[in-house]
Protein backbone atom coordinates (compact mmCIF):
# COMPACT_ATOMS: atom_id res chain seq x y z
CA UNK A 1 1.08 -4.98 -15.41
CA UNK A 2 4.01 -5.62 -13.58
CA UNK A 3 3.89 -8.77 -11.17
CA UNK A 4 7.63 -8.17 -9.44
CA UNK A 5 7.28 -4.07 -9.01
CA UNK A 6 6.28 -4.51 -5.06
CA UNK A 7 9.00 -7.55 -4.61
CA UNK A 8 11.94 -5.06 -5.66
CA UNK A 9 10.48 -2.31 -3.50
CA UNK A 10 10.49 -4.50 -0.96
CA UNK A 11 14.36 -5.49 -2.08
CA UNK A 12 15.12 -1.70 -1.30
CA UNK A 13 13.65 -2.28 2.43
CA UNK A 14 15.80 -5.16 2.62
CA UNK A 15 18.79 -3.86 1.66
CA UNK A 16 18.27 -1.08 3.93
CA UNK A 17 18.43 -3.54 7.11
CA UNK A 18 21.03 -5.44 5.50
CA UNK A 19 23.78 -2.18 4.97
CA UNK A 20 22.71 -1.19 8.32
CA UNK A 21 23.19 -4.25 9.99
CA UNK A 22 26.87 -5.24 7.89
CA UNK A 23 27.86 -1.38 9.49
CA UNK A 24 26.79 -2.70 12.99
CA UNK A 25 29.32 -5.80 11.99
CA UNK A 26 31.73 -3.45 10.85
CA UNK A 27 32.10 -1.30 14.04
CA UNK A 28 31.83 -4.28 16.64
CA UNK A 29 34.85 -6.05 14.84
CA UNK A 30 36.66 -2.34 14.53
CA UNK A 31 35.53 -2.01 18.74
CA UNK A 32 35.35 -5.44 20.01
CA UNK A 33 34.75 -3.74 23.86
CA UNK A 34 31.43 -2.90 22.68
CA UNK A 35 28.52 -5.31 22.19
CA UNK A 36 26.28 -2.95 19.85
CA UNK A 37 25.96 -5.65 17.63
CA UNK A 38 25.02 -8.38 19.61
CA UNK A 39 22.44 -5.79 21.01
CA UNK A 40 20.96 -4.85 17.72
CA UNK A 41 21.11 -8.45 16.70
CA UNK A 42 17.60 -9.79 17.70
CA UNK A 43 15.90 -6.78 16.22
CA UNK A 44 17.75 -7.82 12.65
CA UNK A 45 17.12 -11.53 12.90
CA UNK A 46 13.26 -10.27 13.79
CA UNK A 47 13.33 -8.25 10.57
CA UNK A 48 15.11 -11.09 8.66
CA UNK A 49 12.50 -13.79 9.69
CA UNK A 50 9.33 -11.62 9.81
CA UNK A 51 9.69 -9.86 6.83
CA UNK A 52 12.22 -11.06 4.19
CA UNK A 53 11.88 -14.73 5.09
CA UNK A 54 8.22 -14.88 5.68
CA UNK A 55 6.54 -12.08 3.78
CA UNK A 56 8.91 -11.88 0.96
CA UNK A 57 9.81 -15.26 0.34
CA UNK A 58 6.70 -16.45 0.44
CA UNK A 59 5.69 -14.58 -2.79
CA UNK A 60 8.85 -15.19 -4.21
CA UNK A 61 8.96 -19.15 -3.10
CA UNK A 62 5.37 -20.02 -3.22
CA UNK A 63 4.00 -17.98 -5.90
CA UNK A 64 6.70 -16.33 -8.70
CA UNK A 65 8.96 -19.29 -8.47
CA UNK A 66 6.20 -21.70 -8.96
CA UNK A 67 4.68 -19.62 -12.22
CA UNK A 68 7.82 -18.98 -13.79
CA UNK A 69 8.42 -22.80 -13.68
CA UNK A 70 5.14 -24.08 -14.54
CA UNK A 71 4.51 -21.71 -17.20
CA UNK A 72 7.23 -22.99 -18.93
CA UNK A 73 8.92 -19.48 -19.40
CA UNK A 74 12.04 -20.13 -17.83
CA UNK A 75 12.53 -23.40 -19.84
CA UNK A 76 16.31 -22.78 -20.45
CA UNK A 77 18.93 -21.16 -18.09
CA UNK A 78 16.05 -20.97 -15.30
CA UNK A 79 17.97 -19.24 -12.74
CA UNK A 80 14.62 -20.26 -9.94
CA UNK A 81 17.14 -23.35 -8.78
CA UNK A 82 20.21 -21.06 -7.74
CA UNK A 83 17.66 -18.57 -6.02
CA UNK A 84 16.50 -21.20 -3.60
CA UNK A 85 19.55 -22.15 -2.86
CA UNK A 86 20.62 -18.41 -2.04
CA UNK A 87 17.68 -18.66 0.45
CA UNK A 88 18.92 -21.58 1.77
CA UNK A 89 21.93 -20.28 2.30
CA UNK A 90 20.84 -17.29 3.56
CA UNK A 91 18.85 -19.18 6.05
CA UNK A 92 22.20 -21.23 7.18
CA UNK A 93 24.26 -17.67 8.18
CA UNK A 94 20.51 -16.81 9.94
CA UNK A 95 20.70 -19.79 12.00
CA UNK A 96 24.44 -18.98 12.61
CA UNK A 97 24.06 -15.48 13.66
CA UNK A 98 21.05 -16.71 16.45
CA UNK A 99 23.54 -19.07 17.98
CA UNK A 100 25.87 -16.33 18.15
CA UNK A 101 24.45 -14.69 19.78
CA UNK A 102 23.10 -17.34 22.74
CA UNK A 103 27.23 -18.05 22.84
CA UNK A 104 27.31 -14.06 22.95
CA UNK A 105 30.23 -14.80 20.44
CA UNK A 106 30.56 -11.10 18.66
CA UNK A 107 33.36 -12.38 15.77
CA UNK A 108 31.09 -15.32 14.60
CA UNK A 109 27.92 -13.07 14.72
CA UNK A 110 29.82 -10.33 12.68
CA UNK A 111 31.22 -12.88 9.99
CA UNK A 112 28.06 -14.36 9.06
CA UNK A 113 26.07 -11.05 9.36
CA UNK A 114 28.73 -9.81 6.70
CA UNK A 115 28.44 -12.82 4.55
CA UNK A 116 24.78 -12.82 4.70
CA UNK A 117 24.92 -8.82 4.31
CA UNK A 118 27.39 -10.05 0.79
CA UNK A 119 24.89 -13.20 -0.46
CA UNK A 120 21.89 -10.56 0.19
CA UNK A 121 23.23 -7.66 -2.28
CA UNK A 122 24.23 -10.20 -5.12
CA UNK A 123 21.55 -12.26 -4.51
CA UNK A 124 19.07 -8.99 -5.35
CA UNK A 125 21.01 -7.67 -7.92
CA UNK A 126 20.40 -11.35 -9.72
CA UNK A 127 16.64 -11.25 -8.84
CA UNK A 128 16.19 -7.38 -10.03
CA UNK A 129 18.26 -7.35 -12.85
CA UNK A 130 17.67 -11.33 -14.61
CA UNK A 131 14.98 -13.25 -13.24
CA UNK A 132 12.43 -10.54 -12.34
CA UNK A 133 12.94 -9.06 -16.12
CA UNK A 134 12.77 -13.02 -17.42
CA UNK A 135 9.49 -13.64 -15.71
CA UNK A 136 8.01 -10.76 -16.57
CA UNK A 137 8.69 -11.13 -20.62
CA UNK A 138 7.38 -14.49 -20.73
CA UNK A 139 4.55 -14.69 -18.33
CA UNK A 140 0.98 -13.87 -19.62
CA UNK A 141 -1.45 -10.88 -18.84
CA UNK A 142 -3.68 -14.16 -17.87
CA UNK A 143 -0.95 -15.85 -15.41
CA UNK A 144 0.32 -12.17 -13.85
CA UNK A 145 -3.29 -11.89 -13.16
CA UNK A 146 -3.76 -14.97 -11.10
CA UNK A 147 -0.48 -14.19 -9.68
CA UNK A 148 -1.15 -11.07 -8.29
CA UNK A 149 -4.45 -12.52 -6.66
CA UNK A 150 -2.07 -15.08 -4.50
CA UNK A 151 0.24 -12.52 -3.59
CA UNK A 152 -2.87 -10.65 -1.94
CA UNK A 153 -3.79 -13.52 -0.53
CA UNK A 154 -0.63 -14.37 1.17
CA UNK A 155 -0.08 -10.47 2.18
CA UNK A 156 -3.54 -10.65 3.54
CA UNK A 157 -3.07 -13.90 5.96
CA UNK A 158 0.37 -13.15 7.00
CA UNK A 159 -0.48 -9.25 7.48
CA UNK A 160 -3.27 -10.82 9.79
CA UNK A 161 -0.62 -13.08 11.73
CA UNK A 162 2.20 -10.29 11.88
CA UNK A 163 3.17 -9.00 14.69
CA UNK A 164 3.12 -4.87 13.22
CA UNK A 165 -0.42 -5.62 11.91
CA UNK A 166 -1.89 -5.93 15.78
């Protein structure tokens, strides 16, 4: 039973909006005349709140983080307190990029897209490749059980308030 399978699928999403957005940066910087980016921009903030920040984190945040700390399998080296703080700081280049893009300021927008686009591909490769593999040695068949069961839960009620799911 593997409780982080789905969360590194949905990494692969991610990462999908994330390259496609850092070549959006890319070409506006290379063609400053044009303002794909700061058209496109809304539709990858959307994606970035909807679905990585609200569907994602929330099983990461609310559920795995808070198992793999109170099970007492990450008692040493627990990497959980760096990962929020990735997500915070993902957040900050979020909230950078929207008032960007109000300012319609294209070189601002395209730096923290990039650096978000940079935290974003480290910060998975950390989550894939340590933590995920941590949790799921330590945690029980008993905890990855109940853990699954609130990730369905969460899926369900925010699948019910999503704006795809109407």
């Amino acid at each position: 039973m593997l409780v982080t399978e789905n969360l590194m699928k949905e990494h692969q999403l991610i990462l999908k909006y994330v390259d496609l957005m850092e070549r959006y940066a890319e070409f506006s910087l290379k063609h400053p005349d044009t303002s794909v980016l700061l058209e496109k921009a809304a539709c990858f903030i959307g994606f970035i709140h909807d679905f990585a920040d609200h569907f994602h984190h929330a099983k990461e945040e609310d559920v795995l983080f808070r198992y793999l700390g109170v099970s007492g399998v990450l008692t040493h080296c627990n990497p959980v307190l760096q990962m929020l703080m990735e997500h915070d700081k993902a957040r900050g280049y979020v909230k950078n990029m929207e008032r960007a893009v109000q300012e319609k300021e294209l070189n601002v927008l395209a730096d923290n897209a990039a650096q978000y686009a940079r935290l974003l591909k480290e910060h998975i490769y950390k989550e894939d490749n340590i933590l995920y593999p941590m949790g799921e040695a330590g945690l029980s068949d008993e905890a990855k059980t109940k853990l699954l069961k609130e990730y369905a839960q969460i899926e369900e009620r925010l699948n019910s308030q999503a704006i795809w799911a109407k």
